[in-house]
C-alpha atoms as a PDB file:
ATOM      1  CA  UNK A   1      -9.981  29.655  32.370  1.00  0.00           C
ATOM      2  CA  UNK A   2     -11.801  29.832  29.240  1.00  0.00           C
ATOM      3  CA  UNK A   3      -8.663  31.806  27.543  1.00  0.00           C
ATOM      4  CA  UNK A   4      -6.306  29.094  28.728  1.00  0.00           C
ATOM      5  CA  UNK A   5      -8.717  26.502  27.131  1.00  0.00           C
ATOM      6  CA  UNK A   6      -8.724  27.965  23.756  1.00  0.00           C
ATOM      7  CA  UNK A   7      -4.982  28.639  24.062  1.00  0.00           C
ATOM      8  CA  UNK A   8      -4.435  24.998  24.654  1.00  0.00           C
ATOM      9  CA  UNK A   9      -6.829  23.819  21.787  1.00  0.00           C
ATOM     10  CA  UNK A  10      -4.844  25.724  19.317  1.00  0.00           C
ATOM     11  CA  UNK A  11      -1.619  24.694  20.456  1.00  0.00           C
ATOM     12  CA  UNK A  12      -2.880  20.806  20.514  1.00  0.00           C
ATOM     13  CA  UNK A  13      -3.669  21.663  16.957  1.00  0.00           C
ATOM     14  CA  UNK A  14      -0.813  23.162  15.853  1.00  0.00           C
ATOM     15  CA  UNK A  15       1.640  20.428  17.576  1.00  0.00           C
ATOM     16  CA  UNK A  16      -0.624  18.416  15.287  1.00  0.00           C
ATOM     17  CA  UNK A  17      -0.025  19.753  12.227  1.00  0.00           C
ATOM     18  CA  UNK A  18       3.174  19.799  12.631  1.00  0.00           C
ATOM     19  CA  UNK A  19       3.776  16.351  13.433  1.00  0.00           C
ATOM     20  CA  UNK A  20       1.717  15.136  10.482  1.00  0.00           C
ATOM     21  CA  UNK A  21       3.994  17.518   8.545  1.00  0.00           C
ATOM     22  CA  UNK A  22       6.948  15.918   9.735  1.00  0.00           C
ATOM     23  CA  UNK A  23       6.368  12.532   9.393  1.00  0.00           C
ATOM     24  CA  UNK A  24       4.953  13.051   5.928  1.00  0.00           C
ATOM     25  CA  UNK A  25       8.425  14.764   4.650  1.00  0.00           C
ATOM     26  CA  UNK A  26      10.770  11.741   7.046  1.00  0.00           C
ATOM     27  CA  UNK A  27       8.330   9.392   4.799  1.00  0.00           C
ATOM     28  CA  UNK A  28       9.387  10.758   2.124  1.00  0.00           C
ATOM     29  CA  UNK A  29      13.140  10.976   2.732  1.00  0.00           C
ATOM     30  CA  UNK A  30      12.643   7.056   3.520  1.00  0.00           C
ATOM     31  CA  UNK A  31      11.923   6.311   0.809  1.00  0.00           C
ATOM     32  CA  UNK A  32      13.327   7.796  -2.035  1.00  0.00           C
ATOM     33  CA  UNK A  33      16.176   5.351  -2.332  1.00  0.00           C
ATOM     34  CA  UNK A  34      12.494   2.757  -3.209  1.00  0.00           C
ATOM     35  CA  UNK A  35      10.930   5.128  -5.465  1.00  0.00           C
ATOM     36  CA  UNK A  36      14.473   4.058  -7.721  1.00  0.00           C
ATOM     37  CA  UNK A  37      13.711   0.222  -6.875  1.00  0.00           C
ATOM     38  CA  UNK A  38      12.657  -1.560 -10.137  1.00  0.00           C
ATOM     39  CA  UNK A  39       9.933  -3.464  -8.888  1.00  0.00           C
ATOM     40  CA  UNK A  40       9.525  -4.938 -11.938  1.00  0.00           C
ATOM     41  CA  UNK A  41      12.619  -6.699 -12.633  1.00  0.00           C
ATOM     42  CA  UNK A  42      13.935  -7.334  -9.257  1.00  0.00           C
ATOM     43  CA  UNK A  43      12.749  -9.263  -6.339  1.00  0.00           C
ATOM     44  CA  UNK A  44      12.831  -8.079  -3.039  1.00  0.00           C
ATOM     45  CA  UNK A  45      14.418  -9.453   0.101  1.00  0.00           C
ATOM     46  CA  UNK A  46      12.620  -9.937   3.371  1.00  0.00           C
ATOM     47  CA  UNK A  47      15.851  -8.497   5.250  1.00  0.00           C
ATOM     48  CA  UNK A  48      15.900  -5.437   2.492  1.00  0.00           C
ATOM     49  CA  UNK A  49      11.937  -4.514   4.299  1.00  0.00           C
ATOM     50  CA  UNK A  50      11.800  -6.003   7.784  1.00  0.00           C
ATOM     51  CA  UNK A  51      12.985  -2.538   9.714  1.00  0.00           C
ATOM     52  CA  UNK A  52      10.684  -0.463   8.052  1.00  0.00           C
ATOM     53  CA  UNK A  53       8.505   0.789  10.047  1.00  0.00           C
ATOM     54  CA  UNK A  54       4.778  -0.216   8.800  1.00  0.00           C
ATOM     55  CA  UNK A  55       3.800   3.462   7.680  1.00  0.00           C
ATOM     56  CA  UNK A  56       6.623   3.050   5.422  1.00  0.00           C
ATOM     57  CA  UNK A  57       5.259  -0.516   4.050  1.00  0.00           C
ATOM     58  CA  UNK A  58       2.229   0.908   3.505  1.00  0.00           C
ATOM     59  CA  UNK A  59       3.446   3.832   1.019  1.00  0.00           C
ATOM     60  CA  UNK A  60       5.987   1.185  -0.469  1.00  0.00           C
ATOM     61  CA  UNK A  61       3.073  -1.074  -1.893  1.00  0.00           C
ATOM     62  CA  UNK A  62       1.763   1.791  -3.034  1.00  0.00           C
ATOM     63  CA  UNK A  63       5.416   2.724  -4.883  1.00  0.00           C
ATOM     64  CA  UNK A  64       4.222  -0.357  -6.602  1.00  0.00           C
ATOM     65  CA  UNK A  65       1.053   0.018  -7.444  1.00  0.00           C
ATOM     66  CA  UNK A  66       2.045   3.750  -8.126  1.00  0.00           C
ATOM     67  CA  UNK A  67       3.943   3.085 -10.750  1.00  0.00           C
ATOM     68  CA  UNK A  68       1.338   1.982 -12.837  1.00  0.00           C
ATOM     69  CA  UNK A  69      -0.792   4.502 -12.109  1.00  0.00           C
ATOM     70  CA  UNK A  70      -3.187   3.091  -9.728  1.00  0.00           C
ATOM     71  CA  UNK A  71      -5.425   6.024  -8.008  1.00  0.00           C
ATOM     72  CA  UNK A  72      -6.012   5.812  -3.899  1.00  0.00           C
ATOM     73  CA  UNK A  73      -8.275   6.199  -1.452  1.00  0.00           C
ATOM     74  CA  UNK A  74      -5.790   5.731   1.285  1.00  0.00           C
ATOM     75  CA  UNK A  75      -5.076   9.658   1.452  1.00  0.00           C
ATOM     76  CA  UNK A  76      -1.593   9.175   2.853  1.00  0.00           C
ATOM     77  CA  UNK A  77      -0.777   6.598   0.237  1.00  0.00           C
ATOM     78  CA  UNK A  78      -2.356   9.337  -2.357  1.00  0.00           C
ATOM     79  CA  UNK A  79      -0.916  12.024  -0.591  1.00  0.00           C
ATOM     80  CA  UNK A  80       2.538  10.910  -0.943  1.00  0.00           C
ATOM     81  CA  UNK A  81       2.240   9.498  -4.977  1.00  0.00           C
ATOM     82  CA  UNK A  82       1.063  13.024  -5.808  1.00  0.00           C
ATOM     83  CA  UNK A  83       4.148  14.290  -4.120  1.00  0.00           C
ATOM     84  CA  UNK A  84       5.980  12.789  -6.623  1.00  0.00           C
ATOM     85  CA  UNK A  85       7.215  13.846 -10.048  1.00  0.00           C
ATOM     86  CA  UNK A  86       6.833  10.438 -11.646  1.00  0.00           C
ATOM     87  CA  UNK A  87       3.334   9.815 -10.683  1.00  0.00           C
ATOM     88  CA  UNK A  88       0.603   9.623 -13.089  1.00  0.00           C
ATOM     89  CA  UNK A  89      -3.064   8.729 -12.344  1.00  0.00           C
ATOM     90  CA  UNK A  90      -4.366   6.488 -14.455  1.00  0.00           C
ATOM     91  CA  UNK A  91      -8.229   5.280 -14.810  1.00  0.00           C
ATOM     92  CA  UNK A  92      -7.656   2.492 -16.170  1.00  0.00           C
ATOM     93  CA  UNK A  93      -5.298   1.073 -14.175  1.00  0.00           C
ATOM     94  CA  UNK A  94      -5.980  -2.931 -13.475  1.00  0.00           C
ATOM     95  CA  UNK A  95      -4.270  -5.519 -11.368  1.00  0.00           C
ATOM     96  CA  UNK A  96      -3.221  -7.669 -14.588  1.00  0.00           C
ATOM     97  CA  UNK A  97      -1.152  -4.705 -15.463  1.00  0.00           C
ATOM     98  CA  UNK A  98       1.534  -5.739 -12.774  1.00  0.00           C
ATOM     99  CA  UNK A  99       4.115  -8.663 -13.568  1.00  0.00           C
ATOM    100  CA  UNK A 100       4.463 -11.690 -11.677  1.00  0.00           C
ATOM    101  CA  UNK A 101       7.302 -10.518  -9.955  1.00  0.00           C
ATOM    102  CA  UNK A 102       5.711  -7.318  -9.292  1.00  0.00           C
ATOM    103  CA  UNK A 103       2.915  -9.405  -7.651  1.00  0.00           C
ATOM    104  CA  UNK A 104       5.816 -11.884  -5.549  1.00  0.00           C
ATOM    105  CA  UNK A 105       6.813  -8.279  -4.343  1.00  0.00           C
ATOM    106  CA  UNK A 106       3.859  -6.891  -3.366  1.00  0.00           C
ATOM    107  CA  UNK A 107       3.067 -10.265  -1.167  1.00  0.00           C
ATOM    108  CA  UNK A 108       6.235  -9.391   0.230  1.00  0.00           C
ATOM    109  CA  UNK A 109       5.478  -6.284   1.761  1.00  0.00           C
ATOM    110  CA  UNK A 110       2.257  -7.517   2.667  1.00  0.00           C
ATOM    111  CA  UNK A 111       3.409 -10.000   4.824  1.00  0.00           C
ATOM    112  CA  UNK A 112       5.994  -7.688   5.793  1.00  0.00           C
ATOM    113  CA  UNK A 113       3.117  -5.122   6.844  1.00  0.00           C
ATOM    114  CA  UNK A 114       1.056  -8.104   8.470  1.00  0.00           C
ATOM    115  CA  UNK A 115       3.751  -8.889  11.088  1.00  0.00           C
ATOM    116  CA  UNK A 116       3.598  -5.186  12.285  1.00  0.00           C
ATOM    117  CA  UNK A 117       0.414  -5.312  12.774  1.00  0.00           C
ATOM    118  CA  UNK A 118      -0.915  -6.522  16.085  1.00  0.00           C
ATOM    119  CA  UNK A 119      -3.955  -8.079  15.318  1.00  0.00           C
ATOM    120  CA  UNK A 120      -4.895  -9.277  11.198  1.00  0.00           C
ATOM    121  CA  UNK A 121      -8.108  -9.975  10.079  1.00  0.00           C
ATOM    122  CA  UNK A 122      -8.487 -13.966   7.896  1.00  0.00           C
ATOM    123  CA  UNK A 123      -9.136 -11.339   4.357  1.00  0.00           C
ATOM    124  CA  UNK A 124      -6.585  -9.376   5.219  1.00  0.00           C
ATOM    125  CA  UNK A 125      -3.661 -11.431   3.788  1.00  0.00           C
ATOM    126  CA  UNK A 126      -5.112 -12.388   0.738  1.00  0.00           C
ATOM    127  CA  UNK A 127      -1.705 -12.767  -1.385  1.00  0.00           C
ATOM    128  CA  UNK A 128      -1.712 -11.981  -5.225  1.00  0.00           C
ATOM    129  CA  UNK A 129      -0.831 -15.965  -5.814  1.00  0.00           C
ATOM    130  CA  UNK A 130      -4.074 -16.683  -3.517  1.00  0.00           C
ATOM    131  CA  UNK A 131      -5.957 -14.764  -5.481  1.00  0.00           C
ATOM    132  CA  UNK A 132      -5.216 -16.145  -8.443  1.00  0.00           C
ATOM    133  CA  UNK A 133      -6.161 -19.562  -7.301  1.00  0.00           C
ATOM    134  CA  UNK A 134      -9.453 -17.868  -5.364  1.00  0.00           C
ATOM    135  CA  UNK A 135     -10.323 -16.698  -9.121  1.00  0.00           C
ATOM    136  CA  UNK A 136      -9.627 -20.088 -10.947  1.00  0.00           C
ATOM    137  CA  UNK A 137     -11.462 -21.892  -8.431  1.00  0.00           C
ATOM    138  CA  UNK A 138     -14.807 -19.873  -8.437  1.00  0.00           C
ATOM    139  CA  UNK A 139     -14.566 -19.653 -11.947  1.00  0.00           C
ATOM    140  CA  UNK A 140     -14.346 -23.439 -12.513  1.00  0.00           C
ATOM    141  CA  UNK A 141     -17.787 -24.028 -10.181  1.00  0.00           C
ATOM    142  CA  UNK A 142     -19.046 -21.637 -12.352  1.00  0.00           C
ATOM    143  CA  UNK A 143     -18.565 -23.658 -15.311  1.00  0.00           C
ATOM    144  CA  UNK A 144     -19.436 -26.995 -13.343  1.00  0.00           C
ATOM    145  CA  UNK A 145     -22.834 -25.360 -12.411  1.00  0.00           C
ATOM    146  CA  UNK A 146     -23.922 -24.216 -16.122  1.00  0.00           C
ATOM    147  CA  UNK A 147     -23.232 -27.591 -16.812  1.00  0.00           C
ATOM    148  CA  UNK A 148     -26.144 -28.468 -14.548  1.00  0.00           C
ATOM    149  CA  UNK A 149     -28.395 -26.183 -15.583  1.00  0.00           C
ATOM    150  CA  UNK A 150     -28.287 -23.414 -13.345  1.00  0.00           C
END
């Protein structure tokens, strides 16, 4: 009985591996054809995104964000950029480094990723225009409150 066990633990691990291996090269073969997409000069379509499956989304923002050199956490968004020939880390990377139409993109796929998902969390879907505004605002009650002395 014992024998059996272990058998079945190491095939359970191997069926596993395997699958993770798989879906990390059919994620790839996705989405070479974006890896071409010039995020930075043309917009996306909601139609061109909506059938990709979210695991995809996911490593498509980070095709984005890739492309400037933006280092991950996410492993299988890191995984998958350092799979690539045209990947570079970069330190320094920062969020201003992206266009605006990089950033109308990115809220694209965001979205697109939020209406996979089956339940999202009020932060979650903080858009790059949002943002902006969030920034503008707290930095303006900054001002107002120097103004009073605080």
């Amino acid at each position: 009985m014992l024998r059996n066990t272990r058998q079945l633990r190491t095939a359970s691990i191997i069926f596993a591996a395997i699958t993770i291996v798989c879906f990390t090269a059919n994620a790839q073969d996705n989405l070479k054809v974006w890896e071409k997409f010039d995020f930075a000069h043309s917009a996306l379509k909601p139609s061109e995104i909506q059938t990709l499956p979210l695991e995809d989304l996911k490593l498509l923002r980070g095709i984005v964000f890739g492309r400037h050199g933006r280092i991950f956490k996410d492993p299988d968004i890191k995984t998958y950029l350092e799979g690539t020939s045209w990947y570079k880390a970069n330190a320094g990377f920062q969020n201003s480094m992206l266009n605006e139409l990089e950033r109308r993109n990115l809220d694209l796929i965001r979205e697109a990723e939020a209406g996979k998902h089956e339940h999202v969390e009020p932060g979650d879907m903080l858009l790059a225009h949002e943002a902006v505004e969030h920034k503008k605002t707290r930095h303006s009650q900054r001002r107002r409150m120097e103004g009073f002395g605080c």
